[in-house]
C-alpha atoms as a PDB file:
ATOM      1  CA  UNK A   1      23.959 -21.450  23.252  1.00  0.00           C
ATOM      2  CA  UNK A   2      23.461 -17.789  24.354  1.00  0.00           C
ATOM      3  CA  UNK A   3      20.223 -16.052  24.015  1.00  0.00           C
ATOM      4  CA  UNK A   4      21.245 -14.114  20.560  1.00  0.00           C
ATOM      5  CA  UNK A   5      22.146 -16.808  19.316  1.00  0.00           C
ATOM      6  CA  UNK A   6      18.973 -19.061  19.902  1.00  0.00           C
ATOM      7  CA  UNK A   7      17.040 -15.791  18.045  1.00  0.00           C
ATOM      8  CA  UNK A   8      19.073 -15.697  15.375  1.00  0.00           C
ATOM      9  CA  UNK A   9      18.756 -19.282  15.006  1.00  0.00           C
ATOM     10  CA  UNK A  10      15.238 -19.338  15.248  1.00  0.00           C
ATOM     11  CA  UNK A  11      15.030 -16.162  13.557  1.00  0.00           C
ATOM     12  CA  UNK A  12      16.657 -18.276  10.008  1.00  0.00           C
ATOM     13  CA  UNK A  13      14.962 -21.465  10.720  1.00  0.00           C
ATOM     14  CA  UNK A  14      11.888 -19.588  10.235  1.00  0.00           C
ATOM     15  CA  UNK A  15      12.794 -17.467   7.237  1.00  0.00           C
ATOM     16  CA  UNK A  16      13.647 -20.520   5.204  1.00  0.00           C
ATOM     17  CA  UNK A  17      10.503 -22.342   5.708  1.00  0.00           C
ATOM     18  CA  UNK A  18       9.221 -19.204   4.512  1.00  0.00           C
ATOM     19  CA  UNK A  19      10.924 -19.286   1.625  1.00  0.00           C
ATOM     20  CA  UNK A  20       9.960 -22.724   0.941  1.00  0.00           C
ATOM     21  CA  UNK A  21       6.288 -21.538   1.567  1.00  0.00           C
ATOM     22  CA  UNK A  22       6.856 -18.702  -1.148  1.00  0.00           C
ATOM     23  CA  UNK A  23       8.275 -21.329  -3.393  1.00  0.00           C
ATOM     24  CA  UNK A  24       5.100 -23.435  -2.956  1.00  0.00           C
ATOM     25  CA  UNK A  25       2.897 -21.052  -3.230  1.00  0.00           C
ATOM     26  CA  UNK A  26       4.457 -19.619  -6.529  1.00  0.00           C
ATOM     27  CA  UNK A  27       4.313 -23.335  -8.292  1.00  0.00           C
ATOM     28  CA  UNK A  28       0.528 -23.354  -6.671  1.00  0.00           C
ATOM     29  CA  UNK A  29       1.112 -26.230  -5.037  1.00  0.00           C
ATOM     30  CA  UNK A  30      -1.108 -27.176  -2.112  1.00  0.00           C
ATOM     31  CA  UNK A  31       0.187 -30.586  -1.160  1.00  0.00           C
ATOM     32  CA  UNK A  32       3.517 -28.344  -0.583  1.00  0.00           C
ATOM     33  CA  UNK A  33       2.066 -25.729   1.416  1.00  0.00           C
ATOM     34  CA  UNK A  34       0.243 -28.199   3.241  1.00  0.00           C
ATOM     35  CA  UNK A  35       3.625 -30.011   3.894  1.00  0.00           C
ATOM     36  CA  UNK A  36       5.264 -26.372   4.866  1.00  0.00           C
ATOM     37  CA  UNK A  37       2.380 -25.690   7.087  1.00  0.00           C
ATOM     38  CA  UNK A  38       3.067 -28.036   9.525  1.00  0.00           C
ATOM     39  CA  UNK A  39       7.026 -27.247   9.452  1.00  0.00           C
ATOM     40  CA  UNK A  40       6.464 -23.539  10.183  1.00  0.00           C
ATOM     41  CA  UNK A  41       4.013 -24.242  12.667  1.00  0.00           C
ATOM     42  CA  UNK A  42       7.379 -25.983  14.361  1.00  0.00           C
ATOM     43  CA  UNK A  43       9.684 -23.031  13.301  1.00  0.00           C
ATOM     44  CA  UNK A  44       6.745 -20.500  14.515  1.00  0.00           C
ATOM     45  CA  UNK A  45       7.409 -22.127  18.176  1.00  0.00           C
ATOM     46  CA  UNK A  46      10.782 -22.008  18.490  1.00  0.00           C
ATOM     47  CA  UNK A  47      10.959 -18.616  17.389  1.00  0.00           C
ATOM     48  CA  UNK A  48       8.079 -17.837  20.198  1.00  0.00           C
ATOM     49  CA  UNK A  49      10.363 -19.505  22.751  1.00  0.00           C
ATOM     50  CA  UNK A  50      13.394 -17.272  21.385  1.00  0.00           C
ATOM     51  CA  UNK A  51      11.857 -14.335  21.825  1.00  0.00           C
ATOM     52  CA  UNK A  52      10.261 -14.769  24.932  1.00  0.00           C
ATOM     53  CA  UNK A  53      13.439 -16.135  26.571  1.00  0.00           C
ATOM     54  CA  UNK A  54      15.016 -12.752  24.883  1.00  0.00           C
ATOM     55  CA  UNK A  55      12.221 -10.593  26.599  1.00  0.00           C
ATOM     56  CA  UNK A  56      12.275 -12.096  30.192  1.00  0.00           C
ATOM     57  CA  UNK A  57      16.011 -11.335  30.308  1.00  0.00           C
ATOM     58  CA  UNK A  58      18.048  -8.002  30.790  1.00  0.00           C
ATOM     59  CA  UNK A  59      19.612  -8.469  27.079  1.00  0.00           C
ATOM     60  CA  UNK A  60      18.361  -6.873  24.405  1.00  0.00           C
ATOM     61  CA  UNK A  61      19.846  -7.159  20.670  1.00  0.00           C
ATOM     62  CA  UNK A  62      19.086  -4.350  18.440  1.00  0.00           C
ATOM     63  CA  UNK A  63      20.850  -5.891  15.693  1.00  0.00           C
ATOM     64  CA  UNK A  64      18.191  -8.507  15.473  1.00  0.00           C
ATOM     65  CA  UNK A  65      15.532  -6.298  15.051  1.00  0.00           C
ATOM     66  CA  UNK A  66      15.873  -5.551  11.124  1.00  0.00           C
ATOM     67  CA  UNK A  67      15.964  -9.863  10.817  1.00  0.00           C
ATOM     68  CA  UNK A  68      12.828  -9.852  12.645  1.00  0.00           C
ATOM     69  CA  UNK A  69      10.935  -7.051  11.072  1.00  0.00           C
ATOM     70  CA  UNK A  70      12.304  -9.051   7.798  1.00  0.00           C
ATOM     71  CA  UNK A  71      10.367 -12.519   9.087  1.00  0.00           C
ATOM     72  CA  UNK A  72       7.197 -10.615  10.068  1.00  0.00           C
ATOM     73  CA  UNK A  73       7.052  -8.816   6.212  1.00  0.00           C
ATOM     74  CA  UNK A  74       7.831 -12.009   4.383  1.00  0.00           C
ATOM     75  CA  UNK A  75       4.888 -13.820   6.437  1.00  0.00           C
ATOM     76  CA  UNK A  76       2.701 -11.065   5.561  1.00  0.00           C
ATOM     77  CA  UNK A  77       3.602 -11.395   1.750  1.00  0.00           C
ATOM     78  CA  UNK A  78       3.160 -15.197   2.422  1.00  0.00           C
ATOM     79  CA  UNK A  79      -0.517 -14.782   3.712  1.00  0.00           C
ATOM     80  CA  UNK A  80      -1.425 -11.659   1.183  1.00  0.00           C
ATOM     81  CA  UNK A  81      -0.329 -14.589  -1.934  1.00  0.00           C
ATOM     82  CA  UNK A  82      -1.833 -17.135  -0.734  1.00  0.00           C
ATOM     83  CA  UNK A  83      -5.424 -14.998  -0.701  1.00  0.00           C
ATOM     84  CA  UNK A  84      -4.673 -14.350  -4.540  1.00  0.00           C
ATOM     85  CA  UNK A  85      -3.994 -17.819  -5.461  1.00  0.00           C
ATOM     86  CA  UNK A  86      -7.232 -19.197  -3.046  1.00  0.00           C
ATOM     87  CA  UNK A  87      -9.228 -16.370  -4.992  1.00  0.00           C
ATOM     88  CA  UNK A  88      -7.695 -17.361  -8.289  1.00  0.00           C
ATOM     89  CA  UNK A  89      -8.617 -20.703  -7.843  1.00  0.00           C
ATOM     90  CA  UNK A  90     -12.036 -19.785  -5.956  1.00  0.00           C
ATOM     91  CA  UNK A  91     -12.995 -18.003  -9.741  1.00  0.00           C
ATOM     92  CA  UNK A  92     -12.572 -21.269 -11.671  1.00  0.00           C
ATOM     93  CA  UNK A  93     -13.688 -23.976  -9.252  1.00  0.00           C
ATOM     94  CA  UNK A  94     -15.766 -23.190  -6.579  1.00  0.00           C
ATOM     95  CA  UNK A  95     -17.623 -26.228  -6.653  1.00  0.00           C
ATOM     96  CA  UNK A  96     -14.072 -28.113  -6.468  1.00  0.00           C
ATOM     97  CA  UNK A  97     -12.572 -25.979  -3.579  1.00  0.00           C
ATOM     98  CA  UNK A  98     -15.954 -26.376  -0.986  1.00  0.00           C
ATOM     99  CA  UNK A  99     -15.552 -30.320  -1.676  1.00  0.00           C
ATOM    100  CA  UNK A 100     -11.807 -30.641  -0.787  1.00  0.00           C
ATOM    101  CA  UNK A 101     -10.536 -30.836   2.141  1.00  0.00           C
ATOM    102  CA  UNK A 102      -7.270 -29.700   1.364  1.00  0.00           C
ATOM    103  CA  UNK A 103      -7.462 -26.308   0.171  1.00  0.00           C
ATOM    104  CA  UNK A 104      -9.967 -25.819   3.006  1.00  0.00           C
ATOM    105  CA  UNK A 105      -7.861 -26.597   5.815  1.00  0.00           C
ATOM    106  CA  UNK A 106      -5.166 -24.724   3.782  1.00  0.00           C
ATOM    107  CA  UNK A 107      -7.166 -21.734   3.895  1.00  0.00           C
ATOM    108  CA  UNK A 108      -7.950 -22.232   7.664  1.00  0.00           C
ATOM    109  CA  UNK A 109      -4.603 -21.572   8.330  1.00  0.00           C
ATOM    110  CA  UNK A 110      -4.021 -18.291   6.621  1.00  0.00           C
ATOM    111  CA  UNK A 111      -7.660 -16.739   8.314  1.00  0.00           C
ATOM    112  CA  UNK A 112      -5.677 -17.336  11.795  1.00  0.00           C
END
């Protein structure tokens, strides 16, 4: 596979698990995101790798650039929604969100 391909590839692995993390974050469901999480962390890599390999070469694709800019907003809409839902929930339950463990380590991973 050529090196525009690999991006691209990596480029929609990574926007559908982003949808899927909009998804779960719309039905507010943690176990979900949790679930996600761990598959974008996966998707995050590969995309890393991509790029890189794109970077340390002569090649550059342009054309890309609008899918990428695309990823990087959607994560950002990801992260700002998740905030409003973890301060939606932080209003009504405090008590319940310091004791589980869950929405914590949830949480963790949007700070980063």
């Amino acid at each position: 596979m050529n090196l525009k391909d690999n991006l691209k590839k990596a480029l929609d692995l990574h926007s559908h698990v982003l949808h899927a993390e909009t998804q779960a974050i719309a039905a507010k469901d943690l176990s979900t995101i949790e679930d996600i999480l761990s598959k974008k962390e996966e998707s995050l890599e590969c995309l890393i790798v991509a790029k890189k390999l794109v970077d340390d070469s002569t090649e550059s694709f342009p054309e890309l650039e609008s899918l990428v800019k695309n990823v990087l907003e959607h994560q950002a809409k990801n992260a700002e929604n998740f905030r409003k839902l973890h301060v939606q929930n932080g209003d009504n339950a405090t008590a319940i969100d310091s004791s589980n463990s869950l929405t914590n380590r949830i949480t963790k991973a949007y700070r980063r």
